[in-house]
Protein backbone atom coordinates (compact mmCIF):
# COMPACT_ATOMS: atom_id res chain seq x y z
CA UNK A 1 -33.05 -22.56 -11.88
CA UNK A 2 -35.56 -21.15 -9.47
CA UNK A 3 -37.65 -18.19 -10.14
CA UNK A 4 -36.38 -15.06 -8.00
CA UNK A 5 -38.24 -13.85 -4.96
CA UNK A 6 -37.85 -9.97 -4.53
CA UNK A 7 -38.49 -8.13 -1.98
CA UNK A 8 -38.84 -4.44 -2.10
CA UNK A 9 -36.50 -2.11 -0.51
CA UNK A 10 -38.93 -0.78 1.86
CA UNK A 11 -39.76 -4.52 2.64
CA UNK A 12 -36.19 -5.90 2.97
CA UNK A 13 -34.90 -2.48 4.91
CA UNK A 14 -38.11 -3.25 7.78
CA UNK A 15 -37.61 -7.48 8.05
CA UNK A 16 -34.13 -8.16 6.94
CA UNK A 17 -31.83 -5.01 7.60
CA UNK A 18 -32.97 -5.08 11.68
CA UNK A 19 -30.23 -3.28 14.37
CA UNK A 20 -28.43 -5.93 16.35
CA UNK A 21 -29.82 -8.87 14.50
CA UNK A 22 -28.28 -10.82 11.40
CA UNK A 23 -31.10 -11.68 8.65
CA UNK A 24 -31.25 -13.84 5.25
CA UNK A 25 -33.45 -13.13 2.03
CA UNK A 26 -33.49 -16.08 -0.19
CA UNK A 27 -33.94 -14.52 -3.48
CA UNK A 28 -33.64 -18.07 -5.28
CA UNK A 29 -32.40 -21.26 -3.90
CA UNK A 30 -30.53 -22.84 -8.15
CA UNK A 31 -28.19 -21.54 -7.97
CA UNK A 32 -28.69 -20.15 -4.61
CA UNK A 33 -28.45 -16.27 -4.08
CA UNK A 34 -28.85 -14.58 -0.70
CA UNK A 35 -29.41 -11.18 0.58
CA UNK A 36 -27.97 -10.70 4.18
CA UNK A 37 -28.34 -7.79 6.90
CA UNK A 38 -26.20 -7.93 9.31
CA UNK A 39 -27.09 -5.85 12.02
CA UNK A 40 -24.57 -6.72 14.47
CA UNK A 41 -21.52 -6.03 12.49
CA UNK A 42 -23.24 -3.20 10.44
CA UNK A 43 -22.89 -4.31 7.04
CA UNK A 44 -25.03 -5.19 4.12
CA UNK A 45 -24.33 -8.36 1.95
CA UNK A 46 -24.97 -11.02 -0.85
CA UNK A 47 -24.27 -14.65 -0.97
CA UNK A 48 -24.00 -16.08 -4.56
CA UNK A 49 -23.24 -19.67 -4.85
CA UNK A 50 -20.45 -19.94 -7.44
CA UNK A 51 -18.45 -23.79 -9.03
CA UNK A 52 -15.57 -24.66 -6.59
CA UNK A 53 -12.21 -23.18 -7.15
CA UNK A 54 -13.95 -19.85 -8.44
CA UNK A 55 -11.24 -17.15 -8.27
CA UNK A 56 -12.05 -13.81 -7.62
CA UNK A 57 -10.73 -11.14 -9.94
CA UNK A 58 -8.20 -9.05 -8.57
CA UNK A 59 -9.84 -6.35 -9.86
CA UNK A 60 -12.12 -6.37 -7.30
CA UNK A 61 -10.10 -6.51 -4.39
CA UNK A 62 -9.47 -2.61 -5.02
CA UNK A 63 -13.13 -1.65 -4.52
CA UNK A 64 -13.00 1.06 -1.88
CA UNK A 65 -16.43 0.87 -0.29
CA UNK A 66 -17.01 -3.47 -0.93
CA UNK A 67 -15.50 -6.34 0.27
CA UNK A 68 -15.69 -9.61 -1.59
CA UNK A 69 -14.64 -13.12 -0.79
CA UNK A 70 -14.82 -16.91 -0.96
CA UNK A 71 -16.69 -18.76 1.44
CA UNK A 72 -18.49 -21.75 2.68
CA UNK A 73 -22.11 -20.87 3.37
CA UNK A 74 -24.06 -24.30 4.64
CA UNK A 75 -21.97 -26.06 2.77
CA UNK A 76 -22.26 -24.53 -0.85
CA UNK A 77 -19.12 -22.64 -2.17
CA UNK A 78 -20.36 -19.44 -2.25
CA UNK A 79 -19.11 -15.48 -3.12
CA UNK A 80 -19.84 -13.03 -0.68
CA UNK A 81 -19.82 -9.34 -1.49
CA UNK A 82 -20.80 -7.01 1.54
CA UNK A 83 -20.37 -3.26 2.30
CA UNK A 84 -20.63 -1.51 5.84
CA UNK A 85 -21.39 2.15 3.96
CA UNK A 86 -23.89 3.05 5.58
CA UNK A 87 -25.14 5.46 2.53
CA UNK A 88 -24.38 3.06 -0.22
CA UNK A 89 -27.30 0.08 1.25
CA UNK A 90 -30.06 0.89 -0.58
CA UNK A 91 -28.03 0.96 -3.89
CA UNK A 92 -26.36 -2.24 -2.90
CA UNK A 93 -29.81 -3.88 -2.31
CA UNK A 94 -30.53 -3.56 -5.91
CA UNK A 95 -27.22 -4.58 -7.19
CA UNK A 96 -27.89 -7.49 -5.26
CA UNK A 97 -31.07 -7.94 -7.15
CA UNK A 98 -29.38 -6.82 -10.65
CA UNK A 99 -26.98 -9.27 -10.13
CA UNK A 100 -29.71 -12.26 -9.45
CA UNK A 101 -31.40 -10.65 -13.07
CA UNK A 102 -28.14 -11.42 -14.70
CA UNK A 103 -27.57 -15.01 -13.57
CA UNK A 104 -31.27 -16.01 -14.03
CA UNK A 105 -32.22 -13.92 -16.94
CA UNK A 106 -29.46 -13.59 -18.87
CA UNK A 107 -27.92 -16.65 -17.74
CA UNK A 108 -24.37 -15.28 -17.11
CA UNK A 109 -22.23 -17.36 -14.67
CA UNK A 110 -22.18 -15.63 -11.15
CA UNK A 111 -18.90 -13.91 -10.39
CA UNK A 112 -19.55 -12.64 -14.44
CA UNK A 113 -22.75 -11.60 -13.27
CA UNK A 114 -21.45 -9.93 -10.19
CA UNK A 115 -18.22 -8.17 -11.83
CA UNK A 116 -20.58 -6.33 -14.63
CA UNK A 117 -22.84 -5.05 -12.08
CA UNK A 118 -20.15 -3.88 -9.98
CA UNK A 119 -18.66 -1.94 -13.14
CA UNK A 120 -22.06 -0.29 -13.61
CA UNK A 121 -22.68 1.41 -10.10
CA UNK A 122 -20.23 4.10 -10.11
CA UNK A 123 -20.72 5.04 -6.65
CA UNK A 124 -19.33 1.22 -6.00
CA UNK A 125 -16.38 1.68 -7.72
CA UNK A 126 -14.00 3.91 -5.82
CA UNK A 127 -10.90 2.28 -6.45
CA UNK A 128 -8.01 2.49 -3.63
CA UNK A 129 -4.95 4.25 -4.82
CA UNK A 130 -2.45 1.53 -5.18
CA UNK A 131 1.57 2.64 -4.72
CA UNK A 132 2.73 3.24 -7.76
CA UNK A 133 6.17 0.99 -8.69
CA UNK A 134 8.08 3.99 -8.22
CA UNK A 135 6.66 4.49 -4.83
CA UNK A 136 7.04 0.77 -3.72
CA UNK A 137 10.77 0.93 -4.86
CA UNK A 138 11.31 3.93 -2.60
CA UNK A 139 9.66 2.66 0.22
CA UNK A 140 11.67 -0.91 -0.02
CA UNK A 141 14.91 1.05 -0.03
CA UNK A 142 13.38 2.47 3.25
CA UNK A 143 13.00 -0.52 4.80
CA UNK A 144 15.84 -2.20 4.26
CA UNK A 145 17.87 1.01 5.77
CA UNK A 146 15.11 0.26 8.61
CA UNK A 147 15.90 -3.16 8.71
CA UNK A 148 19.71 -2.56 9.11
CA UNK A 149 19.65 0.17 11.77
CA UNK A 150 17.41 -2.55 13.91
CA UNK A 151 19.77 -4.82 13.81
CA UNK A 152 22.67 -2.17 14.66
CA UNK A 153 20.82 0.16 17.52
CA UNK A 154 17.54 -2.04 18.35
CA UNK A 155 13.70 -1.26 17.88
CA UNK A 156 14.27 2.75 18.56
CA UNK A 157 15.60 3.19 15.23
CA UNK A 158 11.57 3.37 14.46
CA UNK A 159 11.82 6.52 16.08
CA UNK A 160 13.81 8.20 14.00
CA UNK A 161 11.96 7.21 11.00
CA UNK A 162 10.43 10.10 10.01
CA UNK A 163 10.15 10.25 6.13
CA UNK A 164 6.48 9.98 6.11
CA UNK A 165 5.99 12.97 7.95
CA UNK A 166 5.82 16.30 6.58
CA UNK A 167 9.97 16.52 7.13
CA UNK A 168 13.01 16.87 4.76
CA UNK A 169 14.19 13.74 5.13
CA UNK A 170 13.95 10.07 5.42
CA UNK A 171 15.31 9.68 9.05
CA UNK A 172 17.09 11.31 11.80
CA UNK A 173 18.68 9.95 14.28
CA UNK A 174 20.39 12.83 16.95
CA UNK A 175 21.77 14.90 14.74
CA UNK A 176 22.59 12.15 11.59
CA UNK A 177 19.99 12.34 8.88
CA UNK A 178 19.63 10.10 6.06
CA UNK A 179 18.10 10.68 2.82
CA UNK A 180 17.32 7.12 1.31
CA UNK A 181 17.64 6.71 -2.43
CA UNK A 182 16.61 3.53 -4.53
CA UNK A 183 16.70 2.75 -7.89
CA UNK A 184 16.41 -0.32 -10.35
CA UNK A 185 19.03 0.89 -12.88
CA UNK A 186 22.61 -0.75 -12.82
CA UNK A 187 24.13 2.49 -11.87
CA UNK A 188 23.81 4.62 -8.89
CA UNK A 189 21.96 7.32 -10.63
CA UNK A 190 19.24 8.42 -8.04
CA UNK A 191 16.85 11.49 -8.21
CA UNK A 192 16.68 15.01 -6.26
CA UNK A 193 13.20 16.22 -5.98
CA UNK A 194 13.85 20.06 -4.11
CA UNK A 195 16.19 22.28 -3.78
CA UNK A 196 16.33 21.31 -0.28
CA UNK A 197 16.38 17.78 -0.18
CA UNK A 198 20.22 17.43 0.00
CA UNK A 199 20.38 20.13 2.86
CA UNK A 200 20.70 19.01 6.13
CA UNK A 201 18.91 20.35 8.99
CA UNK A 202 20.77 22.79 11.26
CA UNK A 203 23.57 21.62 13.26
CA UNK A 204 23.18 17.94 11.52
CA UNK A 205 25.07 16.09 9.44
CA UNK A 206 23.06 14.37 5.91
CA UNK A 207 24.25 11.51 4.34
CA UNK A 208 22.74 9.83 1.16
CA UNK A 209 21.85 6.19 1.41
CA UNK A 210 22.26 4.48 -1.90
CA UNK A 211 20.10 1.27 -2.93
CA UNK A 212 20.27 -0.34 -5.98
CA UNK A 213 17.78 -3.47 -6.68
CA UNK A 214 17.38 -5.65 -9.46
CA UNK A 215 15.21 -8.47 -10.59
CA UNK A 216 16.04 -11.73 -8.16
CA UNK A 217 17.15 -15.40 -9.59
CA UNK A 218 14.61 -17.76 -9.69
CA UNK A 219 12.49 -18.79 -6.84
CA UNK A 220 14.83 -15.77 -5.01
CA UNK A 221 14.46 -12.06 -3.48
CA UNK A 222 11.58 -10.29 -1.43
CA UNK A 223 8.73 -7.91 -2.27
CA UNK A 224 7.15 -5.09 0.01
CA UNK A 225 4.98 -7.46 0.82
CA UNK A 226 7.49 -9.41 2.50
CA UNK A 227 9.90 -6.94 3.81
CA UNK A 228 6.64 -5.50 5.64
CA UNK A 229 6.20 -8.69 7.25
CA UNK A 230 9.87 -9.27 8.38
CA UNK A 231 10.05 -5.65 9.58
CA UNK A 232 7.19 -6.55 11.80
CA UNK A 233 8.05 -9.60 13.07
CA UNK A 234 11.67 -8.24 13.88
CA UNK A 235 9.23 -5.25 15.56
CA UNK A 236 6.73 -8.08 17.54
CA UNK A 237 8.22 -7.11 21.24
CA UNK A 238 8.22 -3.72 21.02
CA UNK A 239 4.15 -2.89 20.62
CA UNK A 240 4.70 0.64 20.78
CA UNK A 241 7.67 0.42 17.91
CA UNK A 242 5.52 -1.92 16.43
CA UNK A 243 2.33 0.87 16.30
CA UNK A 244 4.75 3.29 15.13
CA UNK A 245 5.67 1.36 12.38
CA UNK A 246 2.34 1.00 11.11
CA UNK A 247 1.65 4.79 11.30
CA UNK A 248 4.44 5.23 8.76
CA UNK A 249 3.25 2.93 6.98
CA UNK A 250 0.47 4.27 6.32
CA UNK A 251 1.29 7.84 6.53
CA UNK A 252 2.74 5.82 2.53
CA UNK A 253 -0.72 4.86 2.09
CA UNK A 254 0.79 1.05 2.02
CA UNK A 255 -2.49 -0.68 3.70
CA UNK A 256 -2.35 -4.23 4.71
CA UNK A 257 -5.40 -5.45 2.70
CA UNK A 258 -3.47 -4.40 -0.44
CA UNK A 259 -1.00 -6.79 0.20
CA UNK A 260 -1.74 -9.10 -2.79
CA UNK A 261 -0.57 -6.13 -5.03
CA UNK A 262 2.89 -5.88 -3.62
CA UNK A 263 4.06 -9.05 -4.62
CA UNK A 264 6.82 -8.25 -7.31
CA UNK A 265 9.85 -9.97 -6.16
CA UNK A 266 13.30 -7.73 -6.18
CA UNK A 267 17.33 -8.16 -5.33
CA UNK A 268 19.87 -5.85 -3.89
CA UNK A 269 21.66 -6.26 -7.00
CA UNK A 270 24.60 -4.16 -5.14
CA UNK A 271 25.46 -3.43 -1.56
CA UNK A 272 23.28 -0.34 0.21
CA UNK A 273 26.22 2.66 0.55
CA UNK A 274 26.71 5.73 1.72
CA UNK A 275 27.56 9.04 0.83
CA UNK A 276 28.38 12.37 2.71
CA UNK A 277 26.33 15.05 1.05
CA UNK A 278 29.44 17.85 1.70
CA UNK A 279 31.19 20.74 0.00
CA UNK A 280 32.22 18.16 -2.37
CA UNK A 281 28.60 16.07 -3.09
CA UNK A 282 26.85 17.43 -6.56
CA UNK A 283 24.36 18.96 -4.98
CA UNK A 284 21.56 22.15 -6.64
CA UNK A 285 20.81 24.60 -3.65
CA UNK A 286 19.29 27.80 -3.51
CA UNK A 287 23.15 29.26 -2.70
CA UNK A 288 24.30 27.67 -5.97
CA UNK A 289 21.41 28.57 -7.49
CA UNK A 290 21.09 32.50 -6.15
CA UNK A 291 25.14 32.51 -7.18
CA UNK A 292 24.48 32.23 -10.79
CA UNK A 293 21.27 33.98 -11.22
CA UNK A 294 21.37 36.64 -8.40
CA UNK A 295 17.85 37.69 -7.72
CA UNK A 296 15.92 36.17 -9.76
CA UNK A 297 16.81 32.46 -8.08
CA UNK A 298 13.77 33.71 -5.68
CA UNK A 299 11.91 32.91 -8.65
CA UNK A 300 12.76 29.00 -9.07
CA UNK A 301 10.29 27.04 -6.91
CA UNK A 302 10.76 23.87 -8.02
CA UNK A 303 13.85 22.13 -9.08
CA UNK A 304 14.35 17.39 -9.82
CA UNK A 305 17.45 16.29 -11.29
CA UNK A 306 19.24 13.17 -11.73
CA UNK A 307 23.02 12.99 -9.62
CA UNK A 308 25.61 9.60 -10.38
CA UNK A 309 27.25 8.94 -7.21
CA UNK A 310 29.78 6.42 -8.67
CA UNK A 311 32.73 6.65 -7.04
CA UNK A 312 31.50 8.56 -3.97
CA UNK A 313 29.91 5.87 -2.54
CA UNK A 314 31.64 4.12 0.69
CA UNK A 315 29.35 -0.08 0.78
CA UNK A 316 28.21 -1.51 3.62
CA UNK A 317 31.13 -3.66 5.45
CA UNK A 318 33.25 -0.99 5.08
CA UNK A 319 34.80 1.20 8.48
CA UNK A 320 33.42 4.13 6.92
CA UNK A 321 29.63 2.74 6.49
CA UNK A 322 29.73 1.81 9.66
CA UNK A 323 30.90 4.74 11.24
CA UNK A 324 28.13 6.44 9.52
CA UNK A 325 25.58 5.10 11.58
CA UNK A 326 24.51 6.02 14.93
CA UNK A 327 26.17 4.17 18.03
């Protein structure tokens, strides 16, 4: 190992970081470490040369404000960790310089090195939120009722996709809504959040769209992941559709470079139904609610409950399904 050549901040902010030109700092050449400006794409970065076949923890894939990745640089395998925060370079210069301390000081191995010093600059480590499991079950059941009202009415069934807005429900299509329900259980035993969920809009009719998933056979099933990608290929010829899509999308805060996380693989252990929310649905509404406890239902601002729809249910291939859906 080489000894490390440091440059002060001052120093590497007036030769390296320069507007509209890219820069190098060689802070040691064994194993070889790298300070970068970039001042054409705006970011700040280090180069630590790391063994071949080095995998980057997912951990730090979630890092809000830094981006981190495998590359070739001149031919040695190298690690590069950048940000393009503006107001974070100074601090990143001298992670990039506590990070050198820790391979040639302590002698740790470099993406060691780099992962401890990441953990101890807070202002580094502003995780993005991640979809909870519940949330990526509810937005696959979404999709897939996506997916088959493309292939029933074409692209413009994007438009009535409107769940991620501040709205009601998951879709409307002229005056059909849909509230989309998921769940993993055996049973289809889905949950209300609201008094008004299960209340359709005025002068439309609401029908709830029952998913049930399950874990897939082997090598078998999709994940978000996946069913994101098929939705947009299916969406490819329609750009504005296709734009649209991506809104909602992230409108669910599901972000393409989080992809990797969305990986768990799922079934439709039974066939996606449908069911009329009507006079004769088990449905909690304020009425129902004001009935029994007169005034004082003003009072109840919150209601979630659990409804089994066994038996209620009318599958896709039926007449009635498919008269469900708009023409």
């Amino acid at each position: 190992m080489t000894a490390p050549k440091y440059l002060s901040w001052e120093n590497f902010k007036s030769t390296v970081l320069i507007a509209g030109e890219q820069r190098v700092h060689r802070v040691t050449d064994t194993p070889l470490v790298e300070v970068f400006g970039d001042g054409v794409t705006n970011k700040i970065g280090l180069w630590v040369e790391t063994p071949s076949g080095s995998e980057v923890p997912a951990e730090l894939s979630r890092l809000a404000s830094v981006t981190l990745r495998e590359v070739n640089h001149n031919g040695r395998n190298c690690i590069e960790v950048a940000t393009s925060t503006v107001s974070l370079y100074r601090q990143f210069y001298h992670f990039s310089v506590a990070v050198t301390e820790r391979i040639i000081v302590e002698k740790r191995p470099p993406l060691e090195a780099v992962t401890l010093e990441l953990r101890c600059f807070a202002d580094l480590l502003e995780t993005k939120p991640l979809l909870a499991l519940e949330r990526q079950i509810g937005l696959i059941g979404e999709l897939l009722f996506l997916e088959r009202l493309i292939r029933k009415i074409g692209t413009r069934a994007v438009d009535g996709w409107i769940g991620w807005l501040p709205e009601p429900h998951d879709f409307r299509l002229g005056y059909l809504e849909f509230e989309v329900k998921t769940t993993i259980s055996a049973q289809r035993i889905h949950t209300i959040n609201g008094i008004e969920q299960l209340v359709p809009s005025k002068e439309c009719k609401l029908c709830l769209v029952s998913t049930v998933l399950g874990p897939p056979g082997e090598g078998g099933g999709f994940s978000l992941t996946q069913k994101v990608a098929e939705l947009t290929g299916l969406l490819a010829g329609d750009v504005a559709r296709l734009e649209q899509f991506n809104a909602a999308l992230k409108g669910y805060e599901f972000r393409p470079e989080d992809s990797m996380h969305y990986s768990r693989p799922f079934a439709i252990r039974r066939p996606t139904a449908i069911v009329h929310v009507d006079a004769a649905f088990p449905a909690i509404t304020r009425p129902g609610i004001q009935a029994v406890l007169g005034p004082p239902a003003a009072r109840i601002e919150g209601l979630s409950y659990d409804v089994n729809v066994e038996g209620l249910e009318h599958e896709d291939g039926t007449s009635v399904f498919e008269s469900a859906l708009p023409l």
